[in-house]
C-alpha atoms as a PDB file:
ATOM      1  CA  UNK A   1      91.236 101.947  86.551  1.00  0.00           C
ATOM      2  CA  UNK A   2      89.345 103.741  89.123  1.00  0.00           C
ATOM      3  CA  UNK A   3      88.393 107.179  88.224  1.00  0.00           C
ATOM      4  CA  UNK A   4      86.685 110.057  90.308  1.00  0.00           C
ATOM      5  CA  UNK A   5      85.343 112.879  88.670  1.00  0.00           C
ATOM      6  CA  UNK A   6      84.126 116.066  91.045  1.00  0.00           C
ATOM      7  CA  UNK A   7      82.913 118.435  89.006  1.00  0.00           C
ATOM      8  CA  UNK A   8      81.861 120.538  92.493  1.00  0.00           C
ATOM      9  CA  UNK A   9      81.524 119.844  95.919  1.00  0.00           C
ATOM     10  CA  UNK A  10      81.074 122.641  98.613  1.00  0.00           C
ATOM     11  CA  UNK A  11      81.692 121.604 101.955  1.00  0.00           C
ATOM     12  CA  UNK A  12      80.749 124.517 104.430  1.00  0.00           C
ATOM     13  CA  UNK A  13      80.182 128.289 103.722  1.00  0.00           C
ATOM     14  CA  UNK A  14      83.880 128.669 102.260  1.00  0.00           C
ATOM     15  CA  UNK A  15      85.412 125.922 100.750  1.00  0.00           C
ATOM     16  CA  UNK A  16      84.647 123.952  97.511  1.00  0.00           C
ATOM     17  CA  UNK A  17      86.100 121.602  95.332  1.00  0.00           C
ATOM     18  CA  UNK A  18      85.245 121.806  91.534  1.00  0.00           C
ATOM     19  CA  UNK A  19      87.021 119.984  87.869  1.00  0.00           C
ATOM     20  CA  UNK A  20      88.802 117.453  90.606  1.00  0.00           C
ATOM     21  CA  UNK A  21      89.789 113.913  88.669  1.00  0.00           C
ATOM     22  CA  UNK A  22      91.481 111.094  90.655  1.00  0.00           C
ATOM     23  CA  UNK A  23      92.691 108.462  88.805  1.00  0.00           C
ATOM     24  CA  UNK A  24      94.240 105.205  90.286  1.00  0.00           C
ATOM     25  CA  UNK A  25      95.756 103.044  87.319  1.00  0.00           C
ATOM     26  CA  UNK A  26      96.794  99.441  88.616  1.00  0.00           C
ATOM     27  CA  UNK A  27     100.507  98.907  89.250  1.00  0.00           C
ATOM     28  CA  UNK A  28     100.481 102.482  90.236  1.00  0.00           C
ATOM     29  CA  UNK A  29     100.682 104.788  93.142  1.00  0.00           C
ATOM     30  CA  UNK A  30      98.685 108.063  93.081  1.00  0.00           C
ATOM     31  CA  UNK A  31      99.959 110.700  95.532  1.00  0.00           C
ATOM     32  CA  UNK A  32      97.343 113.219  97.208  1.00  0.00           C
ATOM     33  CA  UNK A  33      99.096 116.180  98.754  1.00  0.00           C
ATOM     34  CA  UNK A  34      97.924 119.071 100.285  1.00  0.00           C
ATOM     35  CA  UNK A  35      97.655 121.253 103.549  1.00  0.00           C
ATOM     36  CA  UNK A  36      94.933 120.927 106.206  1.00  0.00           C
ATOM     37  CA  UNK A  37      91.991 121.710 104.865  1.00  0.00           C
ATOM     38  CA  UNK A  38      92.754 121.511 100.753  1.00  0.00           C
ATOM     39  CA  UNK A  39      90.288 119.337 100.662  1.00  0.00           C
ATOM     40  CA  UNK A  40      92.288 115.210 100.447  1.00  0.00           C
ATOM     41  CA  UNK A  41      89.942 113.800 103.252  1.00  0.00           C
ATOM     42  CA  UNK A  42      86.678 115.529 101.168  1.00  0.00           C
ATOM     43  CA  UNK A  43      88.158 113.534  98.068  1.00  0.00           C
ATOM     44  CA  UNK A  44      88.814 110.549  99.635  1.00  0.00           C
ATOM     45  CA  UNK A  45      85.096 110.575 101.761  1.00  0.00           C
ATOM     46  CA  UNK A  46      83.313 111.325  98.752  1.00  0.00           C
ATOM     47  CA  UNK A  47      84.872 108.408  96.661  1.00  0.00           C
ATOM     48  CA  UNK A  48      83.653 106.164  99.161  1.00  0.00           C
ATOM     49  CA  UNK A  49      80.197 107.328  99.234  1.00  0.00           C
ATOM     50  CA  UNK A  50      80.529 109.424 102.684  1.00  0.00           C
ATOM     51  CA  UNK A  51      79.843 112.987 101.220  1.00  0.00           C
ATOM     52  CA  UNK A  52      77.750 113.725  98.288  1.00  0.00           C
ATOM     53  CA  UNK A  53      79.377 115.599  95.636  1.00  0.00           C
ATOM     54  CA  UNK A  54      78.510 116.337  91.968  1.00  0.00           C
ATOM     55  CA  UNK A  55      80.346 114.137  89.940  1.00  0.00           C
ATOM     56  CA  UNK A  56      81.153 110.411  88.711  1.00  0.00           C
ATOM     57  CA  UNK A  57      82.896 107.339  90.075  1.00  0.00           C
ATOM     58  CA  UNK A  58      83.789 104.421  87.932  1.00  0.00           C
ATOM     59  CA  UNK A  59      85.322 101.699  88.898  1.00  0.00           C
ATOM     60  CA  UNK A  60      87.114  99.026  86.298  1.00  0.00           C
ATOM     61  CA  UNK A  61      84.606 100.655  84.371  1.00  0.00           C
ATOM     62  CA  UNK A  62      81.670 100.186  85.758  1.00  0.00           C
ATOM     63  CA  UNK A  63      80.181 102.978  86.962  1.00  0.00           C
ATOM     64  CA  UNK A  64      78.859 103.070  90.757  1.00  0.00           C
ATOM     65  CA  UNK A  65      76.263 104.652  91.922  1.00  0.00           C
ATOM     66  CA  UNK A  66      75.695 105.182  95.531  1.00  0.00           C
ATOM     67  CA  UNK A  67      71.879 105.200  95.508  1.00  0.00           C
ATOM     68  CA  UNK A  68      72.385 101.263  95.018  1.00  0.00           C
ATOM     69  CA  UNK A  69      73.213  98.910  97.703  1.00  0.00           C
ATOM     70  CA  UNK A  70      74.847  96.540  94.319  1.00  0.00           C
ATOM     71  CA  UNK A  71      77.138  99.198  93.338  1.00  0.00           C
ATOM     72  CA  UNK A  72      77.958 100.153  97.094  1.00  0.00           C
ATOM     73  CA  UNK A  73      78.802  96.325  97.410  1.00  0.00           C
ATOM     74  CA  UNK A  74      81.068  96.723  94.179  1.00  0.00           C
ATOM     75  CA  UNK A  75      82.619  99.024  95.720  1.00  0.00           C
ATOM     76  CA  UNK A  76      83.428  97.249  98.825  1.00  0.00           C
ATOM     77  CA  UNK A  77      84.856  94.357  97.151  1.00  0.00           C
ATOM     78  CA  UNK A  78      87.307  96.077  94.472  1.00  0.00           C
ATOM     79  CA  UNK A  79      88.421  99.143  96.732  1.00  0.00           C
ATOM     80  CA  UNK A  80      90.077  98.843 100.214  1.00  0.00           C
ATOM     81  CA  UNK A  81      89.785 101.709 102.578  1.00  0.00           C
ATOM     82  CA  UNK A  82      92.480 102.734 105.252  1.00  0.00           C
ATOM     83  CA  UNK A  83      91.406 105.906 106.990  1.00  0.00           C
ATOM     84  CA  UNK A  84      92.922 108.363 109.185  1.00  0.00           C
ATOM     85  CA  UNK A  85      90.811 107.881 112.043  1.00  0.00           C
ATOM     86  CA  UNK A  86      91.497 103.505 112.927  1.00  0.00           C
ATOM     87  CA  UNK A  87      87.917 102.739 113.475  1.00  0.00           C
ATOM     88  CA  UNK A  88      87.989  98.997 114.714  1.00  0.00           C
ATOM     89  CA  UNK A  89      86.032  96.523 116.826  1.00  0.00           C
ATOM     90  CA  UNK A  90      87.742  97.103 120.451  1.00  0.00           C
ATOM     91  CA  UNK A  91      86.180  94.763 121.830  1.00  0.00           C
ATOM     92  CA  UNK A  92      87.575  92.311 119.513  1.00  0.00           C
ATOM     93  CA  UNK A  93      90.945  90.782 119.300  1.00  0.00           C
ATOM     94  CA  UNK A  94      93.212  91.286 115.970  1.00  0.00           C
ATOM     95  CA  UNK A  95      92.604  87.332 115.479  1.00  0.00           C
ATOM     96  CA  UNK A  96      88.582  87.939 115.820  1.00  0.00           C
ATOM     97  CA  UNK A  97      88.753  91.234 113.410  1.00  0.00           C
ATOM     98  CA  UNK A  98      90.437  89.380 110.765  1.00  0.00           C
ATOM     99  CA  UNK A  99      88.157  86.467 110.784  1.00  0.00           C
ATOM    100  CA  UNK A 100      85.410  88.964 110.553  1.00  0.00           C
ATOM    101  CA  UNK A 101      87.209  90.247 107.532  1.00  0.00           C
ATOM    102  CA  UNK A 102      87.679  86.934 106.202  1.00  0.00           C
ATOM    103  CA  UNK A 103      83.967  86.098 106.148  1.00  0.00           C
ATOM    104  CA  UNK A 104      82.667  89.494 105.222  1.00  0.00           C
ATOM    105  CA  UNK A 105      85.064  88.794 102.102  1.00  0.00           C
ATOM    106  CA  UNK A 106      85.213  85.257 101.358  1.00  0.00           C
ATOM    107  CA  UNK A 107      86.237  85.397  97.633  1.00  0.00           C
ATOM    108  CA  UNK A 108      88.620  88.314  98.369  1.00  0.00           C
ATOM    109  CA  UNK A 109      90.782  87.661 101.405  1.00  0.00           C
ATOM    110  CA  UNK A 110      94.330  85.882 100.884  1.00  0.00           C
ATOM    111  CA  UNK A 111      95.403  83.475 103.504  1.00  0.00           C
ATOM    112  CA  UNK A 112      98.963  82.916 103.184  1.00  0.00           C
ATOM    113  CA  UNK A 113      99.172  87.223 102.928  1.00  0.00           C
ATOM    114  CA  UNK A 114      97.250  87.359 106.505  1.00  0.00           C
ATOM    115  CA  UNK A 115     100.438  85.271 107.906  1.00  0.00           C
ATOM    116  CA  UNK A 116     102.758  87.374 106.055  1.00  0.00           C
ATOM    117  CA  UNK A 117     101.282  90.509 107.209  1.00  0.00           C
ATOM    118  CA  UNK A 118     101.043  89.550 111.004  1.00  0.00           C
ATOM    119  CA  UNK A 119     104.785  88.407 110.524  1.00  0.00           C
ATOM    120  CA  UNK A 120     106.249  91.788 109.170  1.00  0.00           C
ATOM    121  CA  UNK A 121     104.086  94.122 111.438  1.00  0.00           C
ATOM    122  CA  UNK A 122     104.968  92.276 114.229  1.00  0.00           C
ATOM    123  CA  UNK A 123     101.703  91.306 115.435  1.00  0.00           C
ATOM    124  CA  UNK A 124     101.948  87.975 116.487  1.00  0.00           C
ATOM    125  CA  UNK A 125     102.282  88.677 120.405  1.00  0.00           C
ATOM    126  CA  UNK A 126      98.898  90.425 120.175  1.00  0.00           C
ATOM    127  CA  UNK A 127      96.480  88.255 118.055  1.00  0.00           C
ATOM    128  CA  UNK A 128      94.391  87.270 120.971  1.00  0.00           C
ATOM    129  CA  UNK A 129      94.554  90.597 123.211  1.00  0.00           C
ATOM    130  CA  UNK A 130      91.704  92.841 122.864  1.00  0.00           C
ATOM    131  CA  UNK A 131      92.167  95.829 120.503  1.00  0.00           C
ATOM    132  CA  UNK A 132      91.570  97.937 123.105  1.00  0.00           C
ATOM    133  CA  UNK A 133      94.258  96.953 125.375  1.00  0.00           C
ATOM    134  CA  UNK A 134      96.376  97.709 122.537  1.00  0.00           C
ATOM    135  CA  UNK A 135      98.935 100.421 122.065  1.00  0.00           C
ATOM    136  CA  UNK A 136      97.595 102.993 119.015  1.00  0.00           C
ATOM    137  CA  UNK A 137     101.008 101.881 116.422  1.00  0.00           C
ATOM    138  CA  UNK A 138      99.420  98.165 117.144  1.00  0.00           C
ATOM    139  CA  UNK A 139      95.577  99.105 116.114  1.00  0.00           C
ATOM    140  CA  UNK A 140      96.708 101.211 112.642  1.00  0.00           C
ATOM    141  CA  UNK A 141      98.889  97.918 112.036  1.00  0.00           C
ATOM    142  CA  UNK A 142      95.614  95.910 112.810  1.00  0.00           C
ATOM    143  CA  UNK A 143      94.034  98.135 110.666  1.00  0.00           C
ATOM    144  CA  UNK A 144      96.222  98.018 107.645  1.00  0.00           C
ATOM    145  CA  UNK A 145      96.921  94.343 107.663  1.00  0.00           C
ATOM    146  CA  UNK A 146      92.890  93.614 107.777  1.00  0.00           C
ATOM    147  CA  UNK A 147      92.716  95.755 104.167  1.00  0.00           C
ATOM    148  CA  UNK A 148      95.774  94.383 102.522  1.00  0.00           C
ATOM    149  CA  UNK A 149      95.009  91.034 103.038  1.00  0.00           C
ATOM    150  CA  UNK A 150      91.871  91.020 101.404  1.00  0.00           C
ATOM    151  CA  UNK A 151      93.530  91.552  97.941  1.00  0.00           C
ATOM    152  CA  UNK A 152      91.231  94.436  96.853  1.00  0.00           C
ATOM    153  CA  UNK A 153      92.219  95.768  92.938  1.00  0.00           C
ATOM    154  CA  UNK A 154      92.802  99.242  94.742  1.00  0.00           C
ATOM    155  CA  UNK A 155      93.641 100.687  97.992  1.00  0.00           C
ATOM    156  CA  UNK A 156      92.994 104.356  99.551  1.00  0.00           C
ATOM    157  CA  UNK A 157      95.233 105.341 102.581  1.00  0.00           C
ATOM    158  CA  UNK A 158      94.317 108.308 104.415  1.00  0.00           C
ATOM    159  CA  UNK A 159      97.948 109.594 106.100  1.00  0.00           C
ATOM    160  CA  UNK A 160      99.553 105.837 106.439  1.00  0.00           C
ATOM    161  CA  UNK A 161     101.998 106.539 108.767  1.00  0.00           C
ATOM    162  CA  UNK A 162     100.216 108.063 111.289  1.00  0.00           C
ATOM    163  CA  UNK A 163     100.795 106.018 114.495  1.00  0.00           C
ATOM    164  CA  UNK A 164     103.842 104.166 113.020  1.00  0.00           C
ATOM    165  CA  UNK A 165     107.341 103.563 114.622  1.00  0.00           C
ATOM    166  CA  UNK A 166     110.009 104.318 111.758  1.00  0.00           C
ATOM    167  CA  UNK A 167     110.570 100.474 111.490  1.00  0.00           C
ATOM    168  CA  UNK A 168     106.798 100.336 110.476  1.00  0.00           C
ATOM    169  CA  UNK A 169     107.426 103.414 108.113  1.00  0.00           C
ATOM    170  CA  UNK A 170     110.059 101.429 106.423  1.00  0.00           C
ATOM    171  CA  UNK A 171     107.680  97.906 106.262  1.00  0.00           C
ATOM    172  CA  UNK A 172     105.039 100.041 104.761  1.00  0.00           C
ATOM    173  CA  UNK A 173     106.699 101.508 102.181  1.00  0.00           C
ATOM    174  CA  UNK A 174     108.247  98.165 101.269  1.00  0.00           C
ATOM    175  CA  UNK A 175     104.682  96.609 101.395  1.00  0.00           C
ATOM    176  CA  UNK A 176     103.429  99.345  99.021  1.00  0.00           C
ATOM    177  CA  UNK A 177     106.234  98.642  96.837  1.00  0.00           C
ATOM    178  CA  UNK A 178     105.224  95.345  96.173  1.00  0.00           C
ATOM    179  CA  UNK A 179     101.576  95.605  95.999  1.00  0.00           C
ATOM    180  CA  UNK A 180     102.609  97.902  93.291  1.00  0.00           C
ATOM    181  CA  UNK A 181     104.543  95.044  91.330  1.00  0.00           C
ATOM    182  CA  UNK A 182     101.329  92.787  92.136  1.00  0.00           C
ATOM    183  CA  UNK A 183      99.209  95.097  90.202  1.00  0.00           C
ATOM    184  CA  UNK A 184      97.422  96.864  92.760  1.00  0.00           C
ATOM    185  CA  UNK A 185      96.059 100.577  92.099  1.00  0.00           C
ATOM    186  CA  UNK A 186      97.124 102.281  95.015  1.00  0.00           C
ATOM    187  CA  UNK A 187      96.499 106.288  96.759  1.00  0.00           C
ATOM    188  CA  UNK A 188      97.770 107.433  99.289  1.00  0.00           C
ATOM    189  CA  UNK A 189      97.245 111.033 101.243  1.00  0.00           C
ATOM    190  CA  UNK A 190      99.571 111.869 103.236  1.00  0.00           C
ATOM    191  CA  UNK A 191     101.362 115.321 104.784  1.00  0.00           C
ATOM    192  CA  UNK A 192     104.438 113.484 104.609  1.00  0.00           C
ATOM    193  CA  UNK A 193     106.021 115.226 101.662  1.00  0.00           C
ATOM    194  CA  UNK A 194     109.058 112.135 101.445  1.00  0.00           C
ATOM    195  CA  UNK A 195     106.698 108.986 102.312  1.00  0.00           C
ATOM    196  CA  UNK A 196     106.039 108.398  98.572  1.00  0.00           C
ATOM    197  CA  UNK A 197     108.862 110.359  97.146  1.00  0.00           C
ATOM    198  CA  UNK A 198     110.485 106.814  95.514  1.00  0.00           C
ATOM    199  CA  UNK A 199     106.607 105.264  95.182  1.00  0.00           C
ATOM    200  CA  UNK A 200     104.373 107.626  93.408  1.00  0.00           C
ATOM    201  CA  UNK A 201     103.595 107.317  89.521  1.00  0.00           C
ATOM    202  CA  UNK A 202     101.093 110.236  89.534  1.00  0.00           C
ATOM    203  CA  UNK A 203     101.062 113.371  91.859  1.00  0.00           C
ATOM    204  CA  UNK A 204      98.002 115.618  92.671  1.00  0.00           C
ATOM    205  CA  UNK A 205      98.470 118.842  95.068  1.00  0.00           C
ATOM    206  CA  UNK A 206      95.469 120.438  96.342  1.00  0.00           C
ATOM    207  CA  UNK A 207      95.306 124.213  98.241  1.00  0.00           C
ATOM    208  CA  UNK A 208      91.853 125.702  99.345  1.00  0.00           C
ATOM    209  CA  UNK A 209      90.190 123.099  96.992  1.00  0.00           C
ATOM    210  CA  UNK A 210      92.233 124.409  93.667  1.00  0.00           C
ATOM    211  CA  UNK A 211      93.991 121.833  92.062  1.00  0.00           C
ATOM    212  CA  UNK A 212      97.603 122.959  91.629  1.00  0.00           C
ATOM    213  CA  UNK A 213      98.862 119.628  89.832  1.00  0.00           C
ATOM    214  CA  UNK A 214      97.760 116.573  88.457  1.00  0.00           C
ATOM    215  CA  UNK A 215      99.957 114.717  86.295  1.00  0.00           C
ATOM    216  CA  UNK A 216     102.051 112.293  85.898  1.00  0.00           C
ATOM    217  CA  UNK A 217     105.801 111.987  87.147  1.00  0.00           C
ATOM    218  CA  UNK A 218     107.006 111.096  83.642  1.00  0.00           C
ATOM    219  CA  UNK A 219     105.159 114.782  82.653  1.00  0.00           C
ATOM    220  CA  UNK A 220     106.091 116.210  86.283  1.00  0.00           C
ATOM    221  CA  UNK A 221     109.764 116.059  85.254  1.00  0.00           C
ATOM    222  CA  UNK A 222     109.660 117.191  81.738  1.00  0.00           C
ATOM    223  CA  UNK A 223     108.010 120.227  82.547  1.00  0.00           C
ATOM    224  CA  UNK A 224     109.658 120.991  85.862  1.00  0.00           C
ATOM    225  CA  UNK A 225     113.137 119.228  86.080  1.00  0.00           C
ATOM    226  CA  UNK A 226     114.382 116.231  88.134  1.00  0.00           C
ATOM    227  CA  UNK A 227     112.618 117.412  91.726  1.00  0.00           C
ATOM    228  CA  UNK A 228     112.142 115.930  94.663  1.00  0.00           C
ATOM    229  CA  UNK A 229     108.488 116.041  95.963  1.00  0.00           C
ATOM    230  CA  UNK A 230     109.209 118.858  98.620  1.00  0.00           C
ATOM    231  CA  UNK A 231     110.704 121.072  95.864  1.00  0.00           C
ATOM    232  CA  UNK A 232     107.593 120.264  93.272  1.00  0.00           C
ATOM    233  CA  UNK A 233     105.240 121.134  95.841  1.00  0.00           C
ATOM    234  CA  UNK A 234     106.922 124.286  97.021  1.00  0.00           C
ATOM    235  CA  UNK A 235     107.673 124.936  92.778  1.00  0.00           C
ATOM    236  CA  UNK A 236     103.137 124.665  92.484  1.00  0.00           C
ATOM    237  CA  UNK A 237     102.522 126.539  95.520  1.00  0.00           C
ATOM    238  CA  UNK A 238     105.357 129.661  95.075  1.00  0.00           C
ATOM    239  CA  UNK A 239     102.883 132.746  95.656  1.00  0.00           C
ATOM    240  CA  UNK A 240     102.498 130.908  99.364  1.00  0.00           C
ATOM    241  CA  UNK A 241     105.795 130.338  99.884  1.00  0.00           C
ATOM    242  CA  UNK A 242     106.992 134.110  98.454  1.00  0.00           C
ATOM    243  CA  UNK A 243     104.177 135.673 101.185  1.00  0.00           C
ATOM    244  CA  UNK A 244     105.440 132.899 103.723  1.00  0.00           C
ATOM    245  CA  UNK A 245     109.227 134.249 103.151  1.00  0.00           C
ATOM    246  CA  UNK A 246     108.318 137.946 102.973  1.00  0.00           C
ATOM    247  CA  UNK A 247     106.741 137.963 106.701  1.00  0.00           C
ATOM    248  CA  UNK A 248     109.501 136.027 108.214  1.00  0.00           C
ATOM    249  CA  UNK A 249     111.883 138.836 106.878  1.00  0.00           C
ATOM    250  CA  UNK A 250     109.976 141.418 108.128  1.00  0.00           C
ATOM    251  CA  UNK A 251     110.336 139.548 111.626  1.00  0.00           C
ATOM    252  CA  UNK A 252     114.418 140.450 111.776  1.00  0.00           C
ATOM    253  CA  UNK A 253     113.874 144.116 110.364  1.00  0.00           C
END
């Protein structure tokens, strides 16, 4: 299990987060959710050690602190890290990048997955072009396929689809299903209410850094009824919604 506790974490004059837990179980998919600004990117930057916060990680159960380059390494090689922003060599071709992955990783990466991966995402074409000269769906393919071939207990995304073509949506999701059956702990962030509407085992919805749910789906449905993700979030977010609803009526009287 990897668990992140924020007990606070104020990130400018006006915004804080404060009694946050994450917790990515393997063989499951957490769900982050949550406007711009309710604070999934501060989550997800100070699990990997990018913001400080007050708070805990633990990881398998070993806790990890980021004041030692060990732990930071522990880190590295149990947790896999897909951001928003793609962040790669350019100068480097998808062949290069993934033998610097290999070799960076040398008890982690997985072969056999690499050739998989490249097959599925359709990256064959462009192994040995630079990353620069590549269109932006091709790097955040190069970009996922160098983290999920490295076989990491857990892996963060940071809005997945971003930069996909819907045949790439529909690999993903069909990747993430089966790195679910493989065991994997997986969390993904994403404004994409339906992306991990058949996926997710446990939901968390953030506004202005409150945490409006955190529970399971099992719970999710006892308490709330058979939803879909779009109606659970509007359901935990109503007063928004109600003032949302109440100024677009006053536009047509």
């Amino acid at each position: 299990m990897l668990l992140l506790n924020i007990e606070e974490k104020n990130h400018g004059q006006n915004f804080q987060l404060k009694d946050i837990n994450v917790e990515i179980n393997p063989g499951e998919i957490t769900l982050l959710l949550g406007h711009n600004g309710a604070g999934k990117t501060t989550i997800i930057k100070s699990m990997f050690g990018l913001m400080d916060y007050a708070g805990s990680l633990s990881i398998n159960g070993q806790a990890v602190d980021m004041n030692q380059s060990n732990h930071i390494d522990y880190l590295k090689q149990h947790v896999a890290y897909i951001s928003d922003g793609i962040g790669l060599f350019e100068y480097l071709t998808p062949r290069e990048y993934f033998s610097l992955i290999e070799k960076t990783f040398p008890a982690k990466v997985n072969l056999n997955l690499l050739e998989k991966f490249i097959e599925i995402f359709e990256l064959e074409q462009y192994l040995d072009l630079p990353i620069d000269q590549l269109s932006h769906g091709n790097k955040k393919k190069t970009q996922i396929v160098s983290q999920l071939f490295r076989e990491s207990d857990y892996v963060v995304f940071d809005e997945p689809t971003n930069g996909l073509d819907p045949d790439m949506v529909i690999v993903l999701k069909k990747t993430l299903s089966l790195l679910k059956e493989r065991g994997k702990g997986i969390m993904l962030s994403t404004h994409h209410l339906n992306f991990g509407e058949d996926l997710y085992d446990h939901l968390i919805i953030l506004r202005n850094g409150d945490k409006k749910l955190n529970d399971s789906k099992t719970n999710i449905y006892h308490r709330l009824g058979p939803m879909n993700v779009e109606q659970i979030y509007q359901s935990v977010n109503q007063d928004y919604y109600q003032h949302v609803e109440e100024v677009i009526n006053e536009l047509y009287n």
